[in-house]
Protein backbone atom coordinates (compact mmCIF):
# COMPACT_ATOMS: atom_id res chain seq x y z
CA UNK A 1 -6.86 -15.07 34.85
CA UNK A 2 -4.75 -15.70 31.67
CA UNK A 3 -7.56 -16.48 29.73
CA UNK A 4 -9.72 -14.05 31.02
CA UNK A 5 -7.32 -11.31 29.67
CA UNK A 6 -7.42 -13.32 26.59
CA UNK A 7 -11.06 -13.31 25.97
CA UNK A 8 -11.73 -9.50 27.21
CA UNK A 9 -8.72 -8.43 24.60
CA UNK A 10 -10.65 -9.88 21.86
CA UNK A 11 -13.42 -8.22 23.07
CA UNK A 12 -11.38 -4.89 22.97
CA UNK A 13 -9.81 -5.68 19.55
CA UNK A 14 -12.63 -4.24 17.61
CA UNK A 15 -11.08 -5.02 14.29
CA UNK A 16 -9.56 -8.42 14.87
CA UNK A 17 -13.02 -9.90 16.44
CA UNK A 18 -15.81 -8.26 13.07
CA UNK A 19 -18.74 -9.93 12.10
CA UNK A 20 -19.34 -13.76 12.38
CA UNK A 21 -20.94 -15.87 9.34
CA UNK A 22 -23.11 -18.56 10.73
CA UNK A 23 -23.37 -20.28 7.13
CA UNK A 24 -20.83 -21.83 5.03
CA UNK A 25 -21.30 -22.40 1.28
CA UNK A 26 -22.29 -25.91 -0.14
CA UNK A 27 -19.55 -25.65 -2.44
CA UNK A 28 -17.21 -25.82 0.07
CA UNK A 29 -18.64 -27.44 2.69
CA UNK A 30 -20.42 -30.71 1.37
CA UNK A 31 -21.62 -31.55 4.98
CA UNK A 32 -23.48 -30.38 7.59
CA UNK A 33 -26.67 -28.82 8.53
CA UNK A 34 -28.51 -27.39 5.79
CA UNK A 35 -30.26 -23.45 6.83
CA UNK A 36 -33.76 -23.94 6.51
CA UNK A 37 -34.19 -20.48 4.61
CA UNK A 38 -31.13 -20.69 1.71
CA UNK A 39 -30.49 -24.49 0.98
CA UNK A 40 -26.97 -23.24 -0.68
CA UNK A 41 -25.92 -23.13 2.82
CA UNK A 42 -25.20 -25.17 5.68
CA UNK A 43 -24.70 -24.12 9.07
CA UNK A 44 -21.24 -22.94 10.39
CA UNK A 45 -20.08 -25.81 12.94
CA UNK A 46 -19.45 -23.55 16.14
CA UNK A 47 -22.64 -21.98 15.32
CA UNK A 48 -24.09 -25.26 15.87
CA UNK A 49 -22.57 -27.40 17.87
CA UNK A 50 -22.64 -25.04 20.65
CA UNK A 51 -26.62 -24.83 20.80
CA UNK A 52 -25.99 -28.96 21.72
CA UNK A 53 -25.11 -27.70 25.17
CA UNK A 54 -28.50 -26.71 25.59
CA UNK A 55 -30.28 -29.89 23.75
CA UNK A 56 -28.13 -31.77 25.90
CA UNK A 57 -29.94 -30.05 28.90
CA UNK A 58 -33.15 -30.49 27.67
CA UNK A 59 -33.55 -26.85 26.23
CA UNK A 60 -37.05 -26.77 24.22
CA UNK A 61 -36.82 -24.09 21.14
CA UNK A 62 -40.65 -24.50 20.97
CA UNK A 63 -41.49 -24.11 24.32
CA UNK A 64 -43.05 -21.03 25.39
CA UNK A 65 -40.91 -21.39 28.57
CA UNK A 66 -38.76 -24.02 29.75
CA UNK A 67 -39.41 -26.88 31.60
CA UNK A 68 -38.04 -26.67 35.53
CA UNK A 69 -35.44 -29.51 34.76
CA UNK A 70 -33.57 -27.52 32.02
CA UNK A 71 -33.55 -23.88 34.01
CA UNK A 72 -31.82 -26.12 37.17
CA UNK A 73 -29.90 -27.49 35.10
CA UNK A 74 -28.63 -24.27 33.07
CA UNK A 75 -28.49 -22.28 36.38
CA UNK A 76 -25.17 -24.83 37.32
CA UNK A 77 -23.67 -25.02 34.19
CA UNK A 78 -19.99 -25.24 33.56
CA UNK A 79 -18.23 -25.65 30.54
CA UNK A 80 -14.53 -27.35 30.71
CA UNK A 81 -12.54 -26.56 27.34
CA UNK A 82 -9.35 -26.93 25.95
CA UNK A 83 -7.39 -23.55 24.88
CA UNK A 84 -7.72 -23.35 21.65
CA UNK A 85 -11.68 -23.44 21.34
CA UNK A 86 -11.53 -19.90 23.49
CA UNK A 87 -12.92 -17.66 21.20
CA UNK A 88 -16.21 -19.56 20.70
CA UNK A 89 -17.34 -20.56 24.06
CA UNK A 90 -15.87 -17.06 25.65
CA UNK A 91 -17.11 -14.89 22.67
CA UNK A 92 -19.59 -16.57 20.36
CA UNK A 93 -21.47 -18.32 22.97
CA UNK A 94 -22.52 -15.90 25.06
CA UNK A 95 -23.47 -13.82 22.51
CA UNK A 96 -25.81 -16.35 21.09
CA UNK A 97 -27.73 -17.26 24.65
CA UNK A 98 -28.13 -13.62 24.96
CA UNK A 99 -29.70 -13.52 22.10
CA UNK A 100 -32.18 -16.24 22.60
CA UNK A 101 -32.73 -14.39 26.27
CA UNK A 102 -30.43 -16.75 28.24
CA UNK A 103 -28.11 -16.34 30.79
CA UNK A 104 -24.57 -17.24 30.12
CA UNK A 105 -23.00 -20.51 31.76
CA UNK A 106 -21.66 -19.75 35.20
CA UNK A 107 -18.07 -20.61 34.71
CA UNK A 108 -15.92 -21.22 32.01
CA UNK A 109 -12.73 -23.60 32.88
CA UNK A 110 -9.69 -24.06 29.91
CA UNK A 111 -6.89 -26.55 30.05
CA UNK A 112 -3.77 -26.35 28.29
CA UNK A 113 -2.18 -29.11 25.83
CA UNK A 114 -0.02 -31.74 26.74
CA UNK A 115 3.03 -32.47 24.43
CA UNK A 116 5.03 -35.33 24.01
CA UNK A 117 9.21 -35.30 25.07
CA UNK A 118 9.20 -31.58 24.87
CA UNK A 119 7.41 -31.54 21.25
CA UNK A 120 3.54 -30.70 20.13
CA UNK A 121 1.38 -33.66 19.56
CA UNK A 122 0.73 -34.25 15.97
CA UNK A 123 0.05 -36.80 13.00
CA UNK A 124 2.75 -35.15 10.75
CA UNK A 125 5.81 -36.57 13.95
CA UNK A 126 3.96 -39.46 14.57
CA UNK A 127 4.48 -39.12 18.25
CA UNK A 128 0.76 -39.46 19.30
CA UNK A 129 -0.23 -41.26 22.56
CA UNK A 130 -2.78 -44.34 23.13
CA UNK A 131 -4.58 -44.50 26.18
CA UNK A 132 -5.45 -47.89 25.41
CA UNK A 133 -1.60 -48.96 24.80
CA UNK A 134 -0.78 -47.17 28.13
CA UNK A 135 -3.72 -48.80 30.00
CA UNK A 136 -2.55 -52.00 28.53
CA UNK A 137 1.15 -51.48 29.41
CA UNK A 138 0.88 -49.66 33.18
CA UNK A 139 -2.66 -50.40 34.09
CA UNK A 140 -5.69 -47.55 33.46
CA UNK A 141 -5.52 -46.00 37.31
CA UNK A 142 -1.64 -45.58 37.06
CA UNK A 143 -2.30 -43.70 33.43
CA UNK A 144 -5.10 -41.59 35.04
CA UNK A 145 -2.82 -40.63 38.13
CA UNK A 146 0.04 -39.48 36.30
CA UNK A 147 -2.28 -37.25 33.85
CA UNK A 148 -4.32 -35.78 37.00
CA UNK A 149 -1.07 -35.40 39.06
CA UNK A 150 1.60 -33.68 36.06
CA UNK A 151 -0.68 -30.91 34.98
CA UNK A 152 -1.24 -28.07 36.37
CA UNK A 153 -4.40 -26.95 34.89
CA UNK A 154 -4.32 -24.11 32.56
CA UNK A 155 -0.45 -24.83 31.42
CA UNK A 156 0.41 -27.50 29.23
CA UNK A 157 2.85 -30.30 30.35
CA UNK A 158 4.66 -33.28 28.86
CA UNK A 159 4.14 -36.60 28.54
CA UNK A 160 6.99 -39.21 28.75
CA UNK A 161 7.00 -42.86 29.87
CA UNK A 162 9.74 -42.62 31.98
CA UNK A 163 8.10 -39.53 33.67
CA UNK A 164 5.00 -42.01 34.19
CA UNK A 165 6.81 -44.88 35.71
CA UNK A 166 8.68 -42.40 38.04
CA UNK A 167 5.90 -40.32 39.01
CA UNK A 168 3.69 -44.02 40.04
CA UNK A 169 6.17 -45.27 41.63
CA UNK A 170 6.94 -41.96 44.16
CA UNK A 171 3.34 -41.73 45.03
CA UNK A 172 1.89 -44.56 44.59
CA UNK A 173 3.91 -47.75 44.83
CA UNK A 174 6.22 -46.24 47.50
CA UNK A 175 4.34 -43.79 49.68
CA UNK A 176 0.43 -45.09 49.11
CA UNK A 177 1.10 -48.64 48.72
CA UNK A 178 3.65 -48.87 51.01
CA UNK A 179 2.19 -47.59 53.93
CA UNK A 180 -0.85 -50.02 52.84
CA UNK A 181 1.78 -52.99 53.57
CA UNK A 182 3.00 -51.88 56.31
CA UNK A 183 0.10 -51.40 58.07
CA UNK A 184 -2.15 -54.04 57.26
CA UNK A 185 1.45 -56.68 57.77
CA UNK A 186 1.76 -55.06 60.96
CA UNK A 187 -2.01 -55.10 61.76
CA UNK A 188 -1.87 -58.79 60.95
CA UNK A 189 1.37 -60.10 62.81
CA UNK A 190 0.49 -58.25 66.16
CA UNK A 191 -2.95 -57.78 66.61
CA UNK A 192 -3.92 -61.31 65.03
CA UNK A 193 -5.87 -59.36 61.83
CA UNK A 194 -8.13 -57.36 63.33
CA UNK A 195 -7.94 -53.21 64.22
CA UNK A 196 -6.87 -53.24 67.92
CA UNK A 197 -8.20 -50.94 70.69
CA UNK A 198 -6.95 -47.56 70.58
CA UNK A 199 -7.13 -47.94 74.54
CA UNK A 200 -5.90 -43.97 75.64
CA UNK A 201 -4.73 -43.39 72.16
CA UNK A 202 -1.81 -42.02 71.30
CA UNK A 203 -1.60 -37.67 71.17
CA UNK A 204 1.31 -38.38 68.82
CA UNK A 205 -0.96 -38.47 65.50
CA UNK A 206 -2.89 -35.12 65.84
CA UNK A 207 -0.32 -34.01 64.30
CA UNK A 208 -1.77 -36.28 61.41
CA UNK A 209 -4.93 -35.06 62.19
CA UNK A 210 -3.88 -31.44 62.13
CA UNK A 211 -2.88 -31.16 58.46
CA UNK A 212 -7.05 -30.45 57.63
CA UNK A 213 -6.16 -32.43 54.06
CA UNK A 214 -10.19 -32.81 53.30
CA UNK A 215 -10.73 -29.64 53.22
CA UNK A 216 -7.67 -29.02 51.27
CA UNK A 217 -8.65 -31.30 49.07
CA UNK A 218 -12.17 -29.82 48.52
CA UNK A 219 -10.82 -26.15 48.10
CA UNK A 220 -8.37 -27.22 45.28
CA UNK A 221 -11.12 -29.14 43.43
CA UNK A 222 -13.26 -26.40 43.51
CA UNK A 223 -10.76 -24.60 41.85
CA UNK A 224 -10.12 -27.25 39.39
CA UNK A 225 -6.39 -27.88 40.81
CA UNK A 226 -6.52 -32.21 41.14
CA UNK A 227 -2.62 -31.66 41.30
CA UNK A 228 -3.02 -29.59 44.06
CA UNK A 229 -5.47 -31.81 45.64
CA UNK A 230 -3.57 -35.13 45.14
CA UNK A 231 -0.74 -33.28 47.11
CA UNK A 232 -2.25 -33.00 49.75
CA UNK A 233 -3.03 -36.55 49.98
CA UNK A 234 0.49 -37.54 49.69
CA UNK A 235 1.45 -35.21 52.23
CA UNK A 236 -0.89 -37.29 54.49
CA UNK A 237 0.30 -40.94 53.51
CA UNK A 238 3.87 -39.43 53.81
CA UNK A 239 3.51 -37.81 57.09
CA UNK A 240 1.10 -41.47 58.26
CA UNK A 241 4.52 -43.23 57.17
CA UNK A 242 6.13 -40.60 59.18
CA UNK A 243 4.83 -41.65 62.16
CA UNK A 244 5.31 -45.08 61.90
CA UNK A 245 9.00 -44.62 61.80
CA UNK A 246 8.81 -42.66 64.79
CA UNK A 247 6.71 -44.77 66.51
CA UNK A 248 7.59 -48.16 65.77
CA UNK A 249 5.18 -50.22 66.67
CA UNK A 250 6.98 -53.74 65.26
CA UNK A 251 9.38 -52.31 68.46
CA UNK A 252 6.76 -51.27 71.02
CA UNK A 253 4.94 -54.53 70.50
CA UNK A 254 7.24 -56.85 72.20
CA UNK A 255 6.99 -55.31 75.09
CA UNK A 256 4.54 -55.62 77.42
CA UNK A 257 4.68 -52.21 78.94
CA UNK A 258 4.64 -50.66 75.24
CA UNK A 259 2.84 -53.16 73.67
CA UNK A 260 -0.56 -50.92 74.12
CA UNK A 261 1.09 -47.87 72.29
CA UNK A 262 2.37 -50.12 69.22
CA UNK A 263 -2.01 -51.37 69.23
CA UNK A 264 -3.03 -47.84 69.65
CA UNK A 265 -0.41 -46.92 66.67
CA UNK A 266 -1.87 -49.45 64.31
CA UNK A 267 -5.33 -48.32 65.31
CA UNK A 268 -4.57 -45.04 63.86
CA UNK A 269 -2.77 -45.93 60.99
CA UNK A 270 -5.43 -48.27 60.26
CA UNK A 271 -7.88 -45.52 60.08
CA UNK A 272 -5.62 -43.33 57.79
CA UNK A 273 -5.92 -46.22 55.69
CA UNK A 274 -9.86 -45.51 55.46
CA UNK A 275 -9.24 -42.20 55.11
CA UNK A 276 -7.05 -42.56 52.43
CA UNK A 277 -9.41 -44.71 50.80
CA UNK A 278 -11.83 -42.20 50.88
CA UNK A 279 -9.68 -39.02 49.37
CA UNK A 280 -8.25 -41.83 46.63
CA UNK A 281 -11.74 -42.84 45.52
CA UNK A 282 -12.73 -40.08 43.03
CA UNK A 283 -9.01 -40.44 41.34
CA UNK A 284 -8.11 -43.84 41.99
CA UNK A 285 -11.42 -45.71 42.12
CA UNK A 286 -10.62 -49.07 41.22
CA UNK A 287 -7.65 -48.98 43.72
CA UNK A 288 -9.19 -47.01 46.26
CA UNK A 289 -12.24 -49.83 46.46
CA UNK A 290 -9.36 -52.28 47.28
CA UNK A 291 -7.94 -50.86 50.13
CA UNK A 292 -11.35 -50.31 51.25
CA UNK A 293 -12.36 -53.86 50.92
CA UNK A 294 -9.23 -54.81 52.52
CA UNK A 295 -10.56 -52.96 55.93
CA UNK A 296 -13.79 -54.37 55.67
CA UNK A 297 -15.66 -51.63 53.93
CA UNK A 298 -16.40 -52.43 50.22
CA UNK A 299 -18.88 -48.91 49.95
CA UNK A 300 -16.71 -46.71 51.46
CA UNK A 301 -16.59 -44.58 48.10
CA UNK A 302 -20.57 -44.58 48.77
CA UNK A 303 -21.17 -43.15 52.04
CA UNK A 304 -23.61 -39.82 51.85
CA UNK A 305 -21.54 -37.54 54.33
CA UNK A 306 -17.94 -37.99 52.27
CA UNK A 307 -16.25 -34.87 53.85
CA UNK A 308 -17.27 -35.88 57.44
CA UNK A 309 -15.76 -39.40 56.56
CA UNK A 310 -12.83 -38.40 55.31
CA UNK A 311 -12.05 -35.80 57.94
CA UNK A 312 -12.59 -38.58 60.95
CA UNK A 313 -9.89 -40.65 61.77
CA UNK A 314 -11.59 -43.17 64.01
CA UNK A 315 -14.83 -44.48 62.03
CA UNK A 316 -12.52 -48.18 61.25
CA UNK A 317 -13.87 -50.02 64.82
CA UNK A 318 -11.84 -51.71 66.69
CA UNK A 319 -12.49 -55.38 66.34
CA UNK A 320 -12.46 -55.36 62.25
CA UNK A 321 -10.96 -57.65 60.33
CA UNK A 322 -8.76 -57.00 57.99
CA UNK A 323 -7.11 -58.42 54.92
CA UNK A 324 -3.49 -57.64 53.78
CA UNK A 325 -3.35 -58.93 49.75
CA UNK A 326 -1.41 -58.19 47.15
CA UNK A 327 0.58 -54.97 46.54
CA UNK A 328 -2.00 -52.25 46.46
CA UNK A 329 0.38 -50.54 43.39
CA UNK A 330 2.76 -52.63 42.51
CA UNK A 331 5.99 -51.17 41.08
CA UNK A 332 6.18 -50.35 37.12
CA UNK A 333 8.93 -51.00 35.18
CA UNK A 334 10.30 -49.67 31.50
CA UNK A 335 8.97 -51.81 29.00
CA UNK A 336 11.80 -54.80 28.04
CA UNK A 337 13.27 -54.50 31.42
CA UNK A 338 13.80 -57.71 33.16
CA UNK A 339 13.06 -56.79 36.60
């Protein structure tokens, strides 16, 4: 809504908006693309580069209509921008595809900056960012967590290392991954490796069940929120880890009477395992394809009917084998610390 206000004020502010030149003089632009009808001028960038979103789709300026594969293509267009390229793609741009007898794209999305400790990212302090350093000092999926996870899209945030190693750590290394261990230890010291029968199951974990996290994952993407959406799949690992305290199954198991609550307690945290795998997948890949391979299922990620998978809790059969490994996110530490 912010930048909707934005864009319709410009719109309003007759004399800030005027005229737009799609040229720019050779004398002061030495590059670009030269206008076929005054070669004194070259074409003004955002006059140009936005017709690539059409090329890109396979758009045909000598076509006397357009080929099927552009027009299903244009008819689901989206355009993702950062906030300070508003004014073309919310004023220029649909403009122009008017013009040319176009319909506008269906949705325009903008993302604020991030800044560094509190202060605007620029050559002049010297205080840019490498994703490459950062993949090479915390690992790429623990980078590309922290980034989805911080932001709320449309504001800017900050970037800090310690806020990185803090926010992997919460989520990952000690909700995530630690209800990974537990499980698959647990899994492996009492039901000999393999997913045990869920015999009369236990009504304890529709509570799990109950929290509907697919499709509150799948309404906050489609609102581009992946902060809101990774929430919710905390809130599911927490409240899985949760009911492992409660239950206890390391307690129920050595007894006989118990003992087949404790198996049908691992049989459903084994399956939030899978399901977890599943909602991690499109933000986690890499890691998310471990667990999965851990329970057996290296495609998980791949399976046609994701929202059905996600949203059932008892697709891991009983019987599986199972593989506990490493750390699934091992803990990060400040760089130079000895730990």
């Amino acid at each position: 809504a912010r930048f909707r206000n934005e864009a319709l004020a410009m719109l309003r502010d007759e004399s800030g908006l005027g005229d737009l030149s799609i040229s720019r003089p050779k004398d002061r632009l030495d590059w670009g693309i030269e206008l076929p009808f005054d070669r004194d001028h070259v074409c003004y960038v955002w006059f140009d580069a936005l017709i690539s979103y059409l090329t890109g789709a396979g758009y045909d300026a000598s076509a006397s209509r357009q080929s099927p594969e552009f027009e299903a293509r244009w008819a689901s267009s989206e355009h993702l921008i950062g906030k300070d390229i508003l004014k073309p793609h919310a004023i220029f741009w649909p403009i122009m595809l008017k013009a040319i007898g176009l319909e506008p794209y269906r949705h325009l999305s903008v993302h604020g900056f991030w800044n560094v400790d509190d202060r605007k990212i620029s050559k002049s302090l010297g205080n840019m960012v490498s994703p490459l350093a950062m993949s090479d000092r915390y690992g790429f999926e623990a980078f590309r967590w922290f980034l989805l996870r911080e932001i709320s899209f449309g504001l800017d945030a900050d970037f800090s290392e310690a806020a990185l190693i803090e926010r992997v750590n919460a989520d990952l290394a000690n909700n995530v991954g630690n209800l990974a261990s537990r499980t698959l230890n647990l899994v492996e010291r009492f039901a000999d490796g393999a997913v045990p029968e869920p015999g009369d199951g236990d009504p304890a974990f529709a509570e799990v069940v109950s929290l509907g996290t697919v499709a509150r994952v799948e309404a906050a993407l489609e609102q581009l929120q992946p902060h809101v959406a990774l929430a919710a799949v905390l809130e599911l690992a927490s409240a899985v880890n949760r009911y492992l305290d409660t239950r206890a199954p390391w307690k129920l198991a050595k007894d006989p009477e118990t003992r087949p609550l404790a198996l049908a307690a691992l049989y459903h945290t084994a399956n939030a395992l899978r399901v977890l795998a599943l909602l991690l997948s499109p933000f986690v890949p890499a890691a998310a394809r471990s667990l999965a391979e851990r329970l057996g299922e290296p495609d998980l990620a791949e399976r046609a009917d994701w929202p059905a998978e996600a949203a059932d809790f008892s697709r891991l059969p009983a019987g599986r084998r199972i593989e506990r490994g490493a750390p699934l996110f091992p803990r990060l530490e400040p760089p130079g610390s000895d730990a």
